[in-house]
C-alpha atoms as a PDB file:
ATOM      1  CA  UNK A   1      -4.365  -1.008 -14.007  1.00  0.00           C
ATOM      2  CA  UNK A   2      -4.633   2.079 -15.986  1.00  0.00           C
ATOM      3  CA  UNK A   3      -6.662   5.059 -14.846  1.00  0.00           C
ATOM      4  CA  UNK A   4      -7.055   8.657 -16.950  1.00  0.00           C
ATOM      5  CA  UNK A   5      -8.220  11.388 -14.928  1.00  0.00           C
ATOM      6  CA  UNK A   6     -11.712   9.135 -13.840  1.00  0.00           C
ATOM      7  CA  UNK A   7     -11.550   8.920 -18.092  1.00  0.00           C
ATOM      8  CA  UNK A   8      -9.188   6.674 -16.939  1.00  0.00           C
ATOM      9  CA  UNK A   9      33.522   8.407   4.992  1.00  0.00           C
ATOM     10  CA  UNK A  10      32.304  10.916   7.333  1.00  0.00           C
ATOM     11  CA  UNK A  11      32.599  14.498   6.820  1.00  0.00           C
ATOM     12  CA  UNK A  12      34.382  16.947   9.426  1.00  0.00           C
ATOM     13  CA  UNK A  13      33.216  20.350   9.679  1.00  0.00           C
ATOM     14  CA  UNK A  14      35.737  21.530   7.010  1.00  0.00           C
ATOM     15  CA  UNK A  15      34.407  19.158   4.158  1.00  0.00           C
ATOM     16  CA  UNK A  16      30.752  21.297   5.106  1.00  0.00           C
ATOM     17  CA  UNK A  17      32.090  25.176   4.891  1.00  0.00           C
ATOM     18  CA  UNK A  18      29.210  26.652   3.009  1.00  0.00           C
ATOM     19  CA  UNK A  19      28.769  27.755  -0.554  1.00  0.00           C
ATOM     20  CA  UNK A  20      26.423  29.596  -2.714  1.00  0.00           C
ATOM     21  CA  UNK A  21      25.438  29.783  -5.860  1.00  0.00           C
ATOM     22  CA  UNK A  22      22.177  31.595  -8.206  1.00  0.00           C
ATOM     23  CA  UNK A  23      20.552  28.272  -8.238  1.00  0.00           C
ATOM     24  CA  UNK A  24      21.654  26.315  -5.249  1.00  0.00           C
ATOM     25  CA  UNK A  25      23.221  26.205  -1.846  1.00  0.00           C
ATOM     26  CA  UNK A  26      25.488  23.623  -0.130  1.00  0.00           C
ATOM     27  CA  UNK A  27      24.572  22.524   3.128  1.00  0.00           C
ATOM     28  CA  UNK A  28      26.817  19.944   5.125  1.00  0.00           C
ATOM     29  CA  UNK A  29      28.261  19.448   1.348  1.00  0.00           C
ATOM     30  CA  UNK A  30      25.238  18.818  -0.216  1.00  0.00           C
ATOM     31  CA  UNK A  31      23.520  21.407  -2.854  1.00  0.00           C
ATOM     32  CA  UNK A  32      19.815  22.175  -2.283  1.00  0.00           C
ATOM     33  CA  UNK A  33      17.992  23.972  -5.134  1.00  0.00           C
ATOM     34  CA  UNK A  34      17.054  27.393  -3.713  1.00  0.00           C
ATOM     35  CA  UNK A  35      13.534  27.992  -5.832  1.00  0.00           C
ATOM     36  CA  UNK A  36      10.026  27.285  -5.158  1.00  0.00           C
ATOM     37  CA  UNK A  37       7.664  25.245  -6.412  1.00  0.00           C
ATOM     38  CA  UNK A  38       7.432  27.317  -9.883  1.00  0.00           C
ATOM     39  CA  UNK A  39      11.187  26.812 -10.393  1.00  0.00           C
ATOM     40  CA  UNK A  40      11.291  22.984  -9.764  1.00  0.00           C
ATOM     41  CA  UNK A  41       8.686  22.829 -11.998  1.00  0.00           C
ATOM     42  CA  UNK A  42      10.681  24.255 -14.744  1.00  0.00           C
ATOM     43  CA  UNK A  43      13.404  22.036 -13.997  1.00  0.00           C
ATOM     44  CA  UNK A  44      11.422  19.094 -14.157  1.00  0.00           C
ATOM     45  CA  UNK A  45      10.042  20.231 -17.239  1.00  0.00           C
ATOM     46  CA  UNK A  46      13.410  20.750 -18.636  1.00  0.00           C
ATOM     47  CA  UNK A  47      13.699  17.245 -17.769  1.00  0.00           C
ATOM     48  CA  UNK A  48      11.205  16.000 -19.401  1.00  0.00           C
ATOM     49  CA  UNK A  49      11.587  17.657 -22.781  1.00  0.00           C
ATOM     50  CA  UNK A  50      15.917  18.686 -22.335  1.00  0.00           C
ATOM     51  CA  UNK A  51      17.554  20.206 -25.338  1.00  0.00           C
ATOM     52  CA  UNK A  52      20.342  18.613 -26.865  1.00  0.00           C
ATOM     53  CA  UNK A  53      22.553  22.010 -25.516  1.00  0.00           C
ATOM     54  CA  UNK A  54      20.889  21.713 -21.971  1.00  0.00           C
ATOM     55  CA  UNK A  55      22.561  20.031 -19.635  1.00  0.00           C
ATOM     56  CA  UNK A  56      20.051  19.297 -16.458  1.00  0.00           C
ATOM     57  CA  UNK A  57      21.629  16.288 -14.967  1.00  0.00           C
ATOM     58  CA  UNK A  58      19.695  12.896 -14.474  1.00  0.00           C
ATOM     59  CA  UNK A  59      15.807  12.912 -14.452  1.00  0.00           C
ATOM     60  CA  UNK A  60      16.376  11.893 -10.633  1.00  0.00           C
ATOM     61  CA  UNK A  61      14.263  14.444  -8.011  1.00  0.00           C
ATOM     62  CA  UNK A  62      14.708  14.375  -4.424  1.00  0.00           C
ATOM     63  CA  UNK A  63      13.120  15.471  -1.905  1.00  0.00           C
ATOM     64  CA  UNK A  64      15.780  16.885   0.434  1.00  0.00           C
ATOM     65  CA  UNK A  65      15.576  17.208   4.643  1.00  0.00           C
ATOM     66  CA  UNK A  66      17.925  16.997   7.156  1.00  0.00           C
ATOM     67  CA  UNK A  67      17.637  13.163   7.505  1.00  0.00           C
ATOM     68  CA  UNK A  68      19.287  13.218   4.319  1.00  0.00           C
ATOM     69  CA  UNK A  69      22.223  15.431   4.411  1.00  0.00           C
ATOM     70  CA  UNK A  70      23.067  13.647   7.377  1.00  0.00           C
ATOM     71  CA  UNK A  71      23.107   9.989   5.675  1.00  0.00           C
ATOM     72  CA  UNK A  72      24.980  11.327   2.644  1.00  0.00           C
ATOM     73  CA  UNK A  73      27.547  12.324   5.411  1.00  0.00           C
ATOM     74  CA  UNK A  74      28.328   8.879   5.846  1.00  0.00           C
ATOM     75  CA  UNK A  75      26.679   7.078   2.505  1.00  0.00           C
ATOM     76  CA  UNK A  76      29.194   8.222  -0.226  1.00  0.00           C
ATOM     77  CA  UNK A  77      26.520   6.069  -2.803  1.00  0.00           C
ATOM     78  CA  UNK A  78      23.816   8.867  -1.545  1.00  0.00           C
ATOM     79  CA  UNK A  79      26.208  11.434  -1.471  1.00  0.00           C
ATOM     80  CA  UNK A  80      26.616  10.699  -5.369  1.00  0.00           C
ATOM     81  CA  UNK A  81      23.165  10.157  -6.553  1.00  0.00           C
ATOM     82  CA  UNK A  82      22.058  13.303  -4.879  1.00  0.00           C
ATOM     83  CA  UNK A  83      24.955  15.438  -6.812  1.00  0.00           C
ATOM     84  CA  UNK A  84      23.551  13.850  -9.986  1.00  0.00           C
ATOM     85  CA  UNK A  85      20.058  14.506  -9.525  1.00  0.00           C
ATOM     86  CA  UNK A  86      18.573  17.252 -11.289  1.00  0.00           C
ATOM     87  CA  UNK A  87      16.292  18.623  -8.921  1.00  0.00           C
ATOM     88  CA  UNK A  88      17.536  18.367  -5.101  1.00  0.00           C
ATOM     89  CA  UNK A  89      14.235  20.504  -3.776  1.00  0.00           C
ATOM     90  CA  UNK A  90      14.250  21.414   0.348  1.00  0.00           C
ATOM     91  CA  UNK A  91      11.383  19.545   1.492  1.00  0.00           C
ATOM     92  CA  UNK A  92      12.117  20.119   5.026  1.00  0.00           C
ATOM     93  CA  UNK A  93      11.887  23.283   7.417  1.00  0.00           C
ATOM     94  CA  UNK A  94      14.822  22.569   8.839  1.00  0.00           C
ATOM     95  CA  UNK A  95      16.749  23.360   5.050  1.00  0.00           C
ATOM     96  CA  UNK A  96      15.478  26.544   5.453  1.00  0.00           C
ATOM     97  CA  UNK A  97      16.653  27.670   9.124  1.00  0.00           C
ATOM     98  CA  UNK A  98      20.029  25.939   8.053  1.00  0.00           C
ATOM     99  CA  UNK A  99      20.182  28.537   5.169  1.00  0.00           C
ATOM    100  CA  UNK A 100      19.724  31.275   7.012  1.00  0.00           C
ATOM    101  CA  UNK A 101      22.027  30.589   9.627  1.00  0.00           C
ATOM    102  CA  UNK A 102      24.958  29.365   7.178  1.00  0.00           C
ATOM    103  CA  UNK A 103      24.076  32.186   4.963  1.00  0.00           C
ATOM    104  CA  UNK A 104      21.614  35.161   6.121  1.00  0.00           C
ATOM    105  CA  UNK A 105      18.038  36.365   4.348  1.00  0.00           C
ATOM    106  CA  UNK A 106      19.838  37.242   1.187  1.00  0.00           C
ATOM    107  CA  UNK A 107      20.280  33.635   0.367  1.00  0.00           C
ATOM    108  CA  UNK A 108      17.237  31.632   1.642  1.00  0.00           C
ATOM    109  CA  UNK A 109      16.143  28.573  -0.351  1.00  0.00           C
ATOM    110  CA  UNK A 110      12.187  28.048  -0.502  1.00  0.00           C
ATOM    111  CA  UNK A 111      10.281  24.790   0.908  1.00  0.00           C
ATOM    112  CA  UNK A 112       8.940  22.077  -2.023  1.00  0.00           C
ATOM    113  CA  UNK A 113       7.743  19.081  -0.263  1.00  0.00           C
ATOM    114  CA  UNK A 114       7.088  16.362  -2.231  1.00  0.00           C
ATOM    115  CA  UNK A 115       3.255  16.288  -1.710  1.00  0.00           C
ATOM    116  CA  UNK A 116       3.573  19.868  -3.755  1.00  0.00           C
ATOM    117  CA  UNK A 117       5.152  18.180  -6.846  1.00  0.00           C
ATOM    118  CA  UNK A 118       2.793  15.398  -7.005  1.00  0.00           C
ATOM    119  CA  UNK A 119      -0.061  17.809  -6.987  1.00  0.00           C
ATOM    120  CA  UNK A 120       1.388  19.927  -9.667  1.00  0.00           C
ATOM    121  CA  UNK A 121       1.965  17.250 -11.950  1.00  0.00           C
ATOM    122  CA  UNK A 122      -1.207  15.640 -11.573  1.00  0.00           C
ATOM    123  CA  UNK A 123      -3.201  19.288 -12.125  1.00  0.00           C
ATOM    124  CA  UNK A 124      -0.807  19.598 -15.366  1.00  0.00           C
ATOM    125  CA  UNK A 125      -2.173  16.357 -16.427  1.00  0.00           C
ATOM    126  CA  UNK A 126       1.363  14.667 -16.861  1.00  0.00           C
ATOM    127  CA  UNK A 127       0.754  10.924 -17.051  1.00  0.00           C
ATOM    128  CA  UNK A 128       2.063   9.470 -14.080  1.00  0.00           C
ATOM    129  CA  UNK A 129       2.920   6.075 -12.775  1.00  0.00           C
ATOM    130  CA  UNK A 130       2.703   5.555  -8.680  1.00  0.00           C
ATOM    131  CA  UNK A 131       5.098   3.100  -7.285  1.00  0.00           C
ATOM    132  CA  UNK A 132       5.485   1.869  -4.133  1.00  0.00           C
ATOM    133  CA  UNK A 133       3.680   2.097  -0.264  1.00  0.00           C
ATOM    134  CA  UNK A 134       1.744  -0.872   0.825  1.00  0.00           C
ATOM    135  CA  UNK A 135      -0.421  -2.890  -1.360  1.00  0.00           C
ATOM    136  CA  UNK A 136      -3.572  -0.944  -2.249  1.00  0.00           C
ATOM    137  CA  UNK A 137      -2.502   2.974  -0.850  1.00  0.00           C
ATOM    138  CA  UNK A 138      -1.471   3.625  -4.492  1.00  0.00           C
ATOM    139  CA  UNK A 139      -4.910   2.826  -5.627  1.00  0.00           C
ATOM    140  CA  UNK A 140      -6.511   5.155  -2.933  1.00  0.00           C
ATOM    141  CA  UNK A 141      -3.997   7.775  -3.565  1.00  0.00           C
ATOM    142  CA  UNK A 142      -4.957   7.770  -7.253  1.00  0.00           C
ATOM    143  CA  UNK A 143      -8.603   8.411  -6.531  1.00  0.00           C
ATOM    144  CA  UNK A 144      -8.237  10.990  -4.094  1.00  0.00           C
ATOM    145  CA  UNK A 145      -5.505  12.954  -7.041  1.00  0.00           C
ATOM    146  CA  UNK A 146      -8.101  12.524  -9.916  1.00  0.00           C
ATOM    147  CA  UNK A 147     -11.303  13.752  -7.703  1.00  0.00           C
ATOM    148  CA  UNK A 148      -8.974  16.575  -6.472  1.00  0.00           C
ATOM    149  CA  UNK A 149      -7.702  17.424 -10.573  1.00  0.00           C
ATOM    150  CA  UNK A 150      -9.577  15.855 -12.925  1.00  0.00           C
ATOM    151  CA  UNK A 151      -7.518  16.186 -15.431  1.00  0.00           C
ATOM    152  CA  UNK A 152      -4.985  13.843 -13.801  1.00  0.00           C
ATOM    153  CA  UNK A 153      -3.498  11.124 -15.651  1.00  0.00           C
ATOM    154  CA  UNK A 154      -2.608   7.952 -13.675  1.00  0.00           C
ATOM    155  CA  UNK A 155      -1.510   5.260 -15.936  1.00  0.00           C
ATOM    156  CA  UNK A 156      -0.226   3.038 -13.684  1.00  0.00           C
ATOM    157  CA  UNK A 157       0.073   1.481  -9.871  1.00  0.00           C
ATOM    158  CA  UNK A 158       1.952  -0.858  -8.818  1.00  0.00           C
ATOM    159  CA  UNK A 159       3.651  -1.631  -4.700  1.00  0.00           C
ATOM    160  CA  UNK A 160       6.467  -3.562  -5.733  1.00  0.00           C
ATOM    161  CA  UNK A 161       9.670  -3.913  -3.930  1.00  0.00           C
ATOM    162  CA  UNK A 162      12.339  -1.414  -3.444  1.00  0.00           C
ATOM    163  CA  UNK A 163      14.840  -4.486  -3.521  1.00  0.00           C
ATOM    164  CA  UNK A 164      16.541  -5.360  -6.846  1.00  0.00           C
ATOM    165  CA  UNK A 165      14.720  -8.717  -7.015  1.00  0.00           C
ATOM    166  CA  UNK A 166      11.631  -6.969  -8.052  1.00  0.00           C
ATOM    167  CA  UNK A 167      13.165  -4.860 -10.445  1.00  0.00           C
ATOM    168  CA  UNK A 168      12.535  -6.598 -13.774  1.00  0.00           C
ATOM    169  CA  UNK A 169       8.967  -7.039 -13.102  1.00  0.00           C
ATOM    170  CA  UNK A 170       8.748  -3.303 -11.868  1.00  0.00           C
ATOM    171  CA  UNK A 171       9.943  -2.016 -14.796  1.00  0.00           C
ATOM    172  CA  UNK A 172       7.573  -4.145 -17.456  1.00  0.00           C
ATOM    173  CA  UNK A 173       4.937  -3.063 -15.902  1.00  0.00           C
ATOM    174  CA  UNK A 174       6.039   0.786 -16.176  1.00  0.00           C
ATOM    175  CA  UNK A 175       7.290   0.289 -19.261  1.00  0.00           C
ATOM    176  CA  UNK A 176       3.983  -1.307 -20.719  1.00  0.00           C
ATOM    177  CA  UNK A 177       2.439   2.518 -19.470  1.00  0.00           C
ATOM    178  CA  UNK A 178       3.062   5.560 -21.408  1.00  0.00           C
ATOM    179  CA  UNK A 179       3.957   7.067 -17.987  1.00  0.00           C
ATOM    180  CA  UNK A 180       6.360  10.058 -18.008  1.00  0.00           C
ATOM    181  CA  UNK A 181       7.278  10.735 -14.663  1.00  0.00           C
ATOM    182  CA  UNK A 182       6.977   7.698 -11.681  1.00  0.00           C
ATOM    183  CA  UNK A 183       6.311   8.844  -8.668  1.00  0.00           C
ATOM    184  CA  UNK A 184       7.919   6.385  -6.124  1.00  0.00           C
ATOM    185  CA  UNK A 185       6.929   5.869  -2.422  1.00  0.00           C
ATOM    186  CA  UNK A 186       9.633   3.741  -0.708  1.00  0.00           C
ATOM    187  CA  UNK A 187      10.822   6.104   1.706  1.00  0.00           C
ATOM    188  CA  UNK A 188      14.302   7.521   1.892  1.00  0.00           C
ATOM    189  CA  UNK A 189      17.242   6.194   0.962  1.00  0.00           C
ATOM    190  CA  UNK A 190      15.224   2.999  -0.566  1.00  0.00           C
ATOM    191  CA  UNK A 191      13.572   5.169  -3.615  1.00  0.00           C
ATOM    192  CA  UNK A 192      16.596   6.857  -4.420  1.00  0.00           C
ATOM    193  CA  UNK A 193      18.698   4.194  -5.192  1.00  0.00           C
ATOM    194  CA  UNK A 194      16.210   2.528  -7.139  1.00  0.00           C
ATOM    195  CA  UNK A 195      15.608   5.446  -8.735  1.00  0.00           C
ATOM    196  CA  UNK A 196      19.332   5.632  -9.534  1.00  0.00           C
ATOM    197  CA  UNK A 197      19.488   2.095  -9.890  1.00  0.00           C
ATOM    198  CA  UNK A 198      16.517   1.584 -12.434  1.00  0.00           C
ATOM    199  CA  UNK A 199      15.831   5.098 -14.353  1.00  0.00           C
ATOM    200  CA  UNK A 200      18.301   4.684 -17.097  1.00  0.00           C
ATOM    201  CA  UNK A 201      15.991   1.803 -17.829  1.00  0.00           C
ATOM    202  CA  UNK A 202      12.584   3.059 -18.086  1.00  0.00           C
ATOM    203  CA  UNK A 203      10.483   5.290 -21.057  1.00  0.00           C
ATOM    204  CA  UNK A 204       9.745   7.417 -18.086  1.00  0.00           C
ATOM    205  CA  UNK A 205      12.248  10.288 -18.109  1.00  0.00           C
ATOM    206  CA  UNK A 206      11.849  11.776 -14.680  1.00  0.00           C
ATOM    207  CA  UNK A 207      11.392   9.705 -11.303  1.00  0.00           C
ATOM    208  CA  UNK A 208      10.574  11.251  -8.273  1.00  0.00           C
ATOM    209  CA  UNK A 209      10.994  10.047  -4.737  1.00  0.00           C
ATOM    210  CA  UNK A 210       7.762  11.194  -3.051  1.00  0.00           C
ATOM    211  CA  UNK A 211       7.997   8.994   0.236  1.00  0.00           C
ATOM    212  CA  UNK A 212       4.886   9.040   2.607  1.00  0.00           C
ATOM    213  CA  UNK A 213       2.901  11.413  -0.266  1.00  0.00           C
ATOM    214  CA  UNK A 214       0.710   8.768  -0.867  1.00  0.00           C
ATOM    215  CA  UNK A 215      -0.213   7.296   2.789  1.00  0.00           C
ATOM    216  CA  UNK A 216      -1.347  10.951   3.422  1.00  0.00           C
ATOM    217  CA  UNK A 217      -3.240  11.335  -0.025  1.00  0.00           C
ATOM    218  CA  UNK A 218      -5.227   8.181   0.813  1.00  0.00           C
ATOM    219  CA  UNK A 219      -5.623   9.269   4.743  1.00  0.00           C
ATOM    220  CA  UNK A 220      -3.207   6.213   5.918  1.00  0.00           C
ATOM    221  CA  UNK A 221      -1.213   9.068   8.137  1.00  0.00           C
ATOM    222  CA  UNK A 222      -2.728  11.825   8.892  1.00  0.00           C
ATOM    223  CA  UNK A 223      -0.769  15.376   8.091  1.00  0.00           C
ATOM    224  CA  UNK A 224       0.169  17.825  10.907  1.00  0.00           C
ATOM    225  CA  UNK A 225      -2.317  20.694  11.300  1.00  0.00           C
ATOM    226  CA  UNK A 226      -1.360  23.254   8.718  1.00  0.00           C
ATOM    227  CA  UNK A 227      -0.215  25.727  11.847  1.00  0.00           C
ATOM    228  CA  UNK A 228       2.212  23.554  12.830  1.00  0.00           C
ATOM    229  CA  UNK A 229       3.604  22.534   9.741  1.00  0.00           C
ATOM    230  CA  UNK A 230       3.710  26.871   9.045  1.00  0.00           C
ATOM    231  CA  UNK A 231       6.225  26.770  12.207  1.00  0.00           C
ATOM    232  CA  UNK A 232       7.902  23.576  11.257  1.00  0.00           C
ATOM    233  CA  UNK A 233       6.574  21.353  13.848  1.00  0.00           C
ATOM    234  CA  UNK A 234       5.588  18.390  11.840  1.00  0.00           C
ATOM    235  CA  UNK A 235       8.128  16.511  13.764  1.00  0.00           C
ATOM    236  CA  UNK A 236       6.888  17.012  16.513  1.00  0.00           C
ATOM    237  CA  UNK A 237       3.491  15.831  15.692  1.00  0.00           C
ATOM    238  CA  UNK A 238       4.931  12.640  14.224  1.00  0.00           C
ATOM    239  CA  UNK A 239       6.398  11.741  17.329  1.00  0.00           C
ATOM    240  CA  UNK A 240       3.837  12.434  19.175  1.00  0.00           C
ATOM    241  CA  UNK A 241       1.469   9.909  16.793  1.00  0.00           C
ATOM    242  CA  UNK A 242       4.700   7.316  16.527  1.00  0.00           C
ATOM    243  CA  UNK A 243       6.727   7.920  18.998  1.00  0.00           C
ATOM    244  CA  UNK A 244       8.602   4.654  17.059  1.00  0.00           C
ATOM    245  CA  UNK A 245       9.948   7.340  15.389  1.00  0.00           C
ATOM    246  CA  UNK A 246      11.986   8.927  17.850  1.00  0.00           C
ATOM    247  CA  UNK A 247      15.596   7.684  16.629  1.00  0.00           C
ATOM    248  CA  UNK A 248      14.338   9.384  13.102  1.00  0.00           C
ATOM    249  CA  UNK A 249      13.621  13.237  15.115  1.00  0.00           C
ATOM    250  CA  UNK A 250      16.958  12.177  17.117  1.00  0.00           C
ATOM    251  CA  UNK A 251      18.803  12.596  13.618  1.00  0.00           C
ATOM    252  CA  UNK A 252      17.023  16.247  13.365  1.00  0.00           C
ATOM    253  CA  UNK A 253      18.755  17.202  15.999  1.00  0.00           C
ATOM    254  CA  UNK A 254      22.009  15.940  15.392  1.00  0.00           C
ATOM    255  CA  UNK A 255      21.461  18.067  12.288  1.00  0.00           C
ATOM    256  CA  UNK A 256      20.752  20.672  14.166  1.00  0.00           C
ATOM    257  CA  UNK A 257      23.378  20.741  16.703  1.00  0.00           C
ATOM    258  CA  UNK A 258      25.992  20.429  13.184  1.00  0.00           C
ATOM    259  CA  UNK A 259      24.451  23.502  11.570  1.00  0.00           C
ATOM    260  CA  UNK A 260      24.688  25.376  14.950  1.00  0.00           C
ATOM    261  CA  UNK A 261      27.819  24.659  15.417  1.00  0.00           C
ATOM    262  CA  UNK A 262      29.338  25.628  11.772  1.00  0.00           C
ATOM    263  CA  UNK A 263      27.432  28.848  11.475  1.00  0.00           C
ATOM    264  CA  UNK A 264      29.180  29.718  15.345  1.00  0.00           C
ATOM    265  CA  UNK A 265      32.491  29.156  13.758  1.00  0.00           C
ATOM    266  CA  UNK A 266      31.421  31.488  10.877  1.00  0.00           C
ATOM    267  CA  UNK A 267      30.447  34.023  13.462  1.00  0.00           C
ATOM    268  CA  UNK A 268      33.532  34.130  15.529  1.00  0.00           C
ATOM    269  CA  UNK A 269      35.861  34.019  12.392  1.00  0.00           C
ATOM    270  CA  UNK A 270      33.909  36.965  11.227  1.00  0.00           C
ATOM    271  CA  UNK A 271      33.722  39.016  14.128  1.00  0.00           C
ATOM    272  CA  UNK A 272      37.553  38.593  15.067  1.00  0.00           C
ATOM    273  CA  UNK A 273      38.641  39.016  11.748  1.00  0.00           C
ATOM    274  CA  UNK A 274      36.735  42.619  12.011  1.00  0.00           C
ATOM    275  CA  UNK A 275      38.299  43.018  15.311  1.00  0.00           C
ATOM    276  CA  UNK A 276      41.645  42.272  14.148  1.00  0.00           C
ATOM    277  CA  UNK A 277      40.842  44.442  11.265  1.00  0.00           C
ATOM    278  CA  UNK A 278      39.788  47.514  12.873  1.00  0.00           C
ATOM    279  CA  UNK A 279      42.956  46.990  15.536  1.00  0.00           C
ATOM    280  CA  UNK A 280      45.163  46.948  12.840  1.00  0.00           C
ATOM    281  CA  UNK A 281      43.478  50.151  11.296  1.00  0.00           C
ATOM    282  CA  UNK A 282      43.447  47.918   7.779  1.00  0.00           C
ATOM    283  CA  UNK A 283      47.203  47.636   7.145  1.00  0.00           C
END
């Protein structure tokens, strides 16, 4: 169906010590672009139209939060694909508090969530191709992007299977699209590694791992109230409307209680170095 815009290993703490850079910032080992929606825009941009002296990395873009850096801690496969992509944006609010405890305000990373991207894409009118969710969400997803920006191009839907048995027939029918970017919706880690497993064969150069974008463009789960997401409290509100979910917030937490802890041993190396410092009188 083709739509145009309504005209159709584990890590210790050591392997996680902290490190910055202009573009991006490593937390629990794992770099997270530090710009906001404008910048990953650019990138993905870059991506789509690279220059044979720019090197950008694979047209893979993730959508980074704390469930994540925590699997890559033990998923060495993850771990890789995510080091390869060439966006890694922090759609979490937990990225950001990590930041700022690992490395103070002058080196806080800004919040892209995935819903973000797919709305700038569609409002630039980038043909786009959305894969994955359950049967028919694509379908209401794609109306409620082309009412919203009707200059959306959505050349393709299909639900598919994030398995490799569904590959082949997954990629015909992208490939039979003049899709540039796919948007896929299989959840995380199941979109990334087919992302990683089926980019390099695709016309689409960019593929982005958008996870439950879709159920909340067509209304299948309803988003926090924008107040809470403001204070980061959309996991809270998810467990309070599937409390299934409560070994997924557990992870959060465990996340949390890592960052903590590293950016405590930061502090006390830093103050007792001073100490010893000043005791010493700098010799």
């Amino acid at each position: 169906m083709k739509l145009r815009g309504l005209h159709a290993h584990s890590y210790s703490l050591e392997h996680s010590v902290p490190r910055a850079s202009v573009r991006a910032i490593a937390i629990l080992g794992v770099l997270v672009d530090r710009g906001g929606l404008s910048e990953a825009m650019e990138r993905i941009h870059a991506l789509l139209d690279p220059s044979p002296s720019t090197q950008v990395g694979t047209g893979q873009v993730i959508t980074l939060n704390p469930e994540y850096l925590m699997r890559a801690r033990q998923d060495a496969t993850l771990r890789h694909i995510i080091a390869a992509a060439g966006v890694r944006v922090a759609d979490g609010v937990g990225l950001i508090v990590a930041a700022r405890l690992l490395y103070g305000a002058n080196h806080s990373i800004a919040r892209v969530t995935g819903n973000d991207l797919v709305a700038a894409l569609a409002a630039e009118g980038v043909p786009l191709f959305l894969l994955g969710a359950a049967p028919g969400v694509a379908e209401d997803a794609a109306a409620v992007l082309m009412r919203r920006h009707p200059q959306a191009q959505i050349v393709g839907m299909w639900a598919g299977d994030a398995g490799p048995g569904d590959d082949a027939e997954t990629r015909r029918r992208i490939n039979a699209t003049d899709a540039r970017v796919v948007l896929v919706a299989y959840g995380m880690p199941k979109q990334d590694h087919w992302i990683a497993r089926n980019l390099p064969h695709l016309n689409a150069s960019v593929a982005i791992g958008v996870g439950g974008a879709f159920d909340y463009l067509a209304g299948r789960v309803p988003r926090a109230p924008a107040w809470m997401r403001v204070h980061g409290l959309e996991w809270f509100y998810r467990l309070i409307r599937q409390p299934w979910r409560w070994r997924r917030i557990l992870i959060v937490w465990q996340f949390a209680v890592l960052v903590v802890s590293i950016a405590a041993r930061q502090w006390a190396q830093s103050f007792l170095s001073t100490r010893f410092t000043r005791f010493t009188g700098g010799r």
